[in-house]
C-alpha atoms as a PDB file:
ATOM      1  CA  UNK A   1      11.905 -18.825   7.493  1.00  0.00           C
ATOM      2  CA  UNK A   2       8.270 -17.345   7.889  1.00  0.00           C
ATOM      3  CA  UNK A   3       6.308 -15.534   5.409  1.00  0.00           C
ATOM      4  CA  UNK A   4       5.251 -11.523   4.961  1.00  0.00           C
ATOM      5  CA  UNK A   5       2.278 -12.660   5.887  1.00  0.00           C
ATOM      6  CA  UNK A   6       2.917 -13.892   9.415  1.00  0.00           C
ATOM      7  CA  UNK A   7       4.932 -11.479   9.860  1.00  0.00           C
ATOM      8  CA  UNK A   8       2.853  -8.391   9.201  1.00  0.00           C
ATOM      9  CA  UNK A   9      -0.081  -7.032  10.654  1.00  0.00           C
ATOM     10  CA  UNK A  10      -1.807  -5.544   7.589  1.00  0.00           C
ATOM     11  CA  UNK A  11      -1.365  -6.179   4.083  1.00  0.00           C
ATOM     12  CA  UNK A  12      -3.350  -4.388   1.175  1.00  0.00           C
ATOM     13  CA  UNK A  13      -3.595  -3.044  -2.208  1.00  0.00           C
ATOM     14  CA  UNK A  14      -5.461  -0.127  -3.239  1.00  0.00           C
ATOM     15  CA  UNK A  15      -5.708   2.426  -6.123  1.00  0.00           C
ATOM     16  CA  UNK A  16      -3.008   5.335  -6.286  1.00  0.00           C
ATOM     17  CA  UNK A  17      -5.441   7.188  -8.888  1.00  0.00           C
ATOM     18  CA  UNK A  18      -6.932   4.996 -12.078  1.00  0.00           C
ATOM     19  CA  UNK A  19      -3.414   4.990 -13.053  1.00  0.00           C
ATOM     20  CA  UNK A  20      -1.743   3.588 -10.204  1.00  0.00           C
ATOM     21  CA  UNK A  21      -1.747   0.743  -7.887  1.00  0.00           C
ATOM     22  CA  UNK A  22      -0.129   1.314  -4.096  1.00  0.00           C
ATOM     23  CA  UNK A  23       0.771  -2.092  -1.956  1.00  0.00           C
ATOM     24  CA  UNK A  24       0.840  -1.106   1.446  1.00  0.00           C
ATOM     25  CA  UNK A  25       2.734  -3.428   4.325  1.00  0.00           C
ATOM     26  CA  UNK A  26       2.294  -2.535   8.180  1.00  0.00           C
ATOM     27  CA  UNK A  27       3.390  -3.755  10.892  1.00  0.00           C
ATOM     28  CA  UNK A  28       2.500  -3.749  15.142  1.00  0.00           C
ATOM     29  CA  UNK A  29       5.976  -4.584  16.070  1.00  0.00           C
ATOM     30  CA  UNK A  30       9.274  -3.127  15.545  1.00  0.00           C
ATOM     31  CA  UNK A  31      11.085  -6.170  15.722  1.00  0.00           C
ATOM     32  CA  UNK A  32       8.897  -7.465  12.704  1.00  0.00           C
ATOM     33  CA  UNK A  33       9.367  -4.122  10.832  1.00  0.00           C
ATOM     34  CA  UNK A  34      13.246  -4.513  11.824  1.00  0.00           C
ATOM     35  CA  UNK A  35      13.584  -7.939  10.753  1.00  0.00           C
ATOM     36  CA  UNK A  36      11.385  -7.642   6.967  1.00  0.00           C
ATOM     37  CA  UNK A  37      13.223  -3.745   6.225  1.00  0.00           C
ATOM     38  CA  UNK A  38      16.848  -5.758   7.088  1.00  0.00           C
ATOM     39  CA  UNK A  39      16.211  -8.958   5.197  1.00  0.00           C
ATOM     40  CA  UNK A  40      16.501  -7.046   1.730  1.00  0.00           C
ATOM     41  CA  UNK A  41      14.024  -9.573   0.701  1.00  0.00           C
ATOM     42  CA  UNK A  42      11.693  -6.321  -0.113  1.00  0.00           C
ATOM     43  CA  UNK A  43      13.236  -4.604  -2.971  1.00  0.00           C
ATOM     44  CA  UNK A  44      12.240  -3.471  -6.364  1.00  0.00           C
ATOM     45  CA  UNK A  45      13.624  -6.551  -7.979  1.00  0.00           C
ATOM     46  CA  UNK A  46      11.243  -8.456  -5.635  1.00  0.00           C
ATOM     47  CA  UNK A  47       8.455  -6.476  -7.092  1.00  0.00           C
ATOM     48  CA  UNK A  48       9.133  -6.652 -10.392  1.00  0.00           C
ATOM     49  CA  UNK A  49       9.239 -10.591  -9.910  1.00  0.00           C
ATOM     50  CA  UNK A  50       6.101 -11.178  -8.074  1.00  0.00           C
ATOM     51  CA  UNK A  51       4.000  -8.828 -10.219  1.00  0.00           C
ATOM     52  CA  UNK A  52       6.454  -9.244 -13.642  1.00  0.00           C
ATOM     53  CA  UNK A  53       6.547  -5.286 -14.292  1.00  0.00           C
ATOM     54  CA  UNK A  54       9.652  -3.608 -15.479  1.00  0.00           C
ATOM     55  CA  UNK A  55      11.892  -1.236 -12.612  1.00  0.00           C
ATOM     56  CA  UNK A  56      10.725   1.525 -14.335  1.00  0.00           C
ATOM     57  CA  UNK A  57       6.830   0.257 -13.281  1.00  0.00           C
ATOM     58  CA  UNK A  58       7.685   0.691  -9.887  1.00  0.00           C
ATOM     59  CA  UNK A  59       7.354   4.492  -9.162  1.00  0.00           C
ATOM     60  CA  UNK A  60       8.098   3.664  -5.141  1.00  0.00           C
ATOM     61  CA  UNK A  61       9.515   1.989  -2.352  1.00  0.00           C
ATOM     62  CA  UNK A  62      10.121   3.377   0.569  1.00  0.00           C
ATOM     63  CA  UNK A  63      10.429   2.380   4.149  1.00  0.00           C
ATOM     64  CA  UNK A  64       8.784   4.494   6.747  1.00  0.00           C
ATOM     65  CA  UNK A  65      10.506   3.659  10.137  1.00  0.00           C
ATOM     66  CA  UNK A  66       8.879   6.124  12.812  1.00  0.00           C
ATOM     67  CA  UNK A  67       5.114   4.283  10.842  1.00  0.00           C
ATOM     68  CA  UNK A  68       6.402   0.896  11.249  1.00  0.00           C
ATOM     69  CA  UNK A  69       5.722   0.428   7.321  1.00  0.00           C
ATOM     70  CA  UNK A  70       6.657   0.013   3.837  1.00  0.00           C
ATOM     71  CA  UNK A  71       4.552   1.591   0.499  1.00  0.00           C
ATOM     72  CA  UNK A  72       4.900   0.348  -2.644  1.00  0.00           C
ATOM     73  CA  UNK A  73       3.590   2.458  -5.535  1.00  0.00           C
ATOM     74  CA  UNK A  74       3.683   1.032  -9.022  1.00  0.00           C
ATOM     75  CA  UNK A  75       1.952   1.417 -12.089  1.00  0.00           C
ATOM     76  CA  UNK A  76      -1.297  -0.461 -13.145  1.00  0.00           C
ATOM     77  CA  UNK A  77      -0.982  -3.315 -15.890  1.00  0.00           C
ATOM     78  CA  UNK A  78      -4.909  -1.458 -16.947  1.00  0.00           C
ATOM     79  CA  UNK A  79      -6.124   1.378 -15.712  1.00  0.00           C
ATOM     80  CA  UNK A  80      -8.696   1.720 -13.400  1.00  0.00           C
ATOM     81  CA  UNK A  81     -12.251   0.907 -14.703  1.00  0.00           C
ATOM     82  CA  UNK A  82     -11.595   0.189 -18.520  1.00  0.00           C
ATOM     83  CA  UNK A  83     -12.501  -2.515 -20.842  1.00  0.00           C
ATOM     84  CA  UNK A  84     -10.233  -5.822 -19.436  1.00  0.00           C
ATOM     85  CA  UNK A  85     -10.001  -4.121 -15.949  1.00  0.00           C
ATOM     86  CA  UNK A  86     -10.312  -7.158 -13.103  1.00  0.00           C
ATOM     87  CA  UNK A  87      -9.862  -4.884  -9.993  1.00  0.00           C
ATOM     88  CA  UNK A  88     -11.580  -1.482 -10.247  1.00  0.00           C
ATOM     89  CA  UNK A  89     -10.329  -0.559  -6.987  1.00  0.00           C
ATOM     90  CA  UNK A  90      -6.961  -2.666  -6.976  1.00  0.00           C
ATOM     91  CA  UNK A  91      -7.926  -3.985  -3.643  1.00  0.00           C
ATOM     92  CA  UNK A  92      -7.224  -7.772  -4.465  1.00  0.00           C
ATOM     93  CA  UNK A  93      -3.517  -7.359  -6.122  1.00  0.00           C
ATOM     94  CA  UNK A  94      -1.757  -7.917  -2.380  1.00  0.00           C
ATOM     95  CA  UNK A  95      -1.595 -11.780  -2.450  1.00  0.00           C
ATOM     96  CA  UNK A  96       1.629 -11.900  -4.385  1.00  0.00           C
ATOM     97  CA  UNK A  97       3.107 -10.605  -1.393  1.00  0.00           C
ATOM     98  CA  UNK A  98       2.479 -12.986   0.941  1.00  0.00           C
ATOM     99  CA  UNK A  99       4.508 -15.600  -0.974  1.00  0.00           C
ATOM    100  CA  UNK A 100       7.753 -13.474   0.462  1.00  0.00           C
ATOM    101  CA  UNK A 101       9.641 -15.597   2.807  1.00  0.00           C
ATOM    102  CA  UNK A 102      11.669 -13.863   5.435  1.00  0.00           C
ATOM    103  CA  UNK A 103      14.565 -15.219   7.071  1.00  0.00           C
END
């Protein structure tokens, strides 16, 4: 087994709009992108898990073959820049995702 992190070349978070938060996973190898997309281990119910959202949180998922990537689009627990807001730009909510373990 070896984790999302070894495995891919970039992963980040960033703000979709103060409303929003997108999780974005790239990779510099097909074979990585191949083996990550086939493992299932990326899914909705994944997401929901690591970040303990509802399905209906996660506005996206979708795997984009021909970029070597996946985007994950999902609403923000607070939105951008209000009272109780830790990450005005969401740029530190990847980490979750490098728990993942792929087979």
């Amino acid at each position: 087994m070896t984790s999302l992190f070894e495995l891919a070349k970039v992963l980040r978070s960033k703000n979709s709009g103060p409303f929003e938060l997108t999780l974005d996973i790239l990779f510099d190898s097909k074979e990585n992108y191949e083996r990550v997309k086939n493992s299932g281990k990326i899914s909705i119910e994944t997401i929901c898990k690591l970040y303990n959202i509802t399905e209906d949180q996660v506005h996206h998922l979708v795997f984009f073959d021909q970029a070597l990537g996946v985007k994950i689009t999902m609403a923000r627990k607070t939105s951008s820049g209000t009272v109780g807001d830790r990450d005005v730009y969401g740029a530190q909510q990847h980490a979750p995702l490098m728990k993942i373990m792929i087979e």
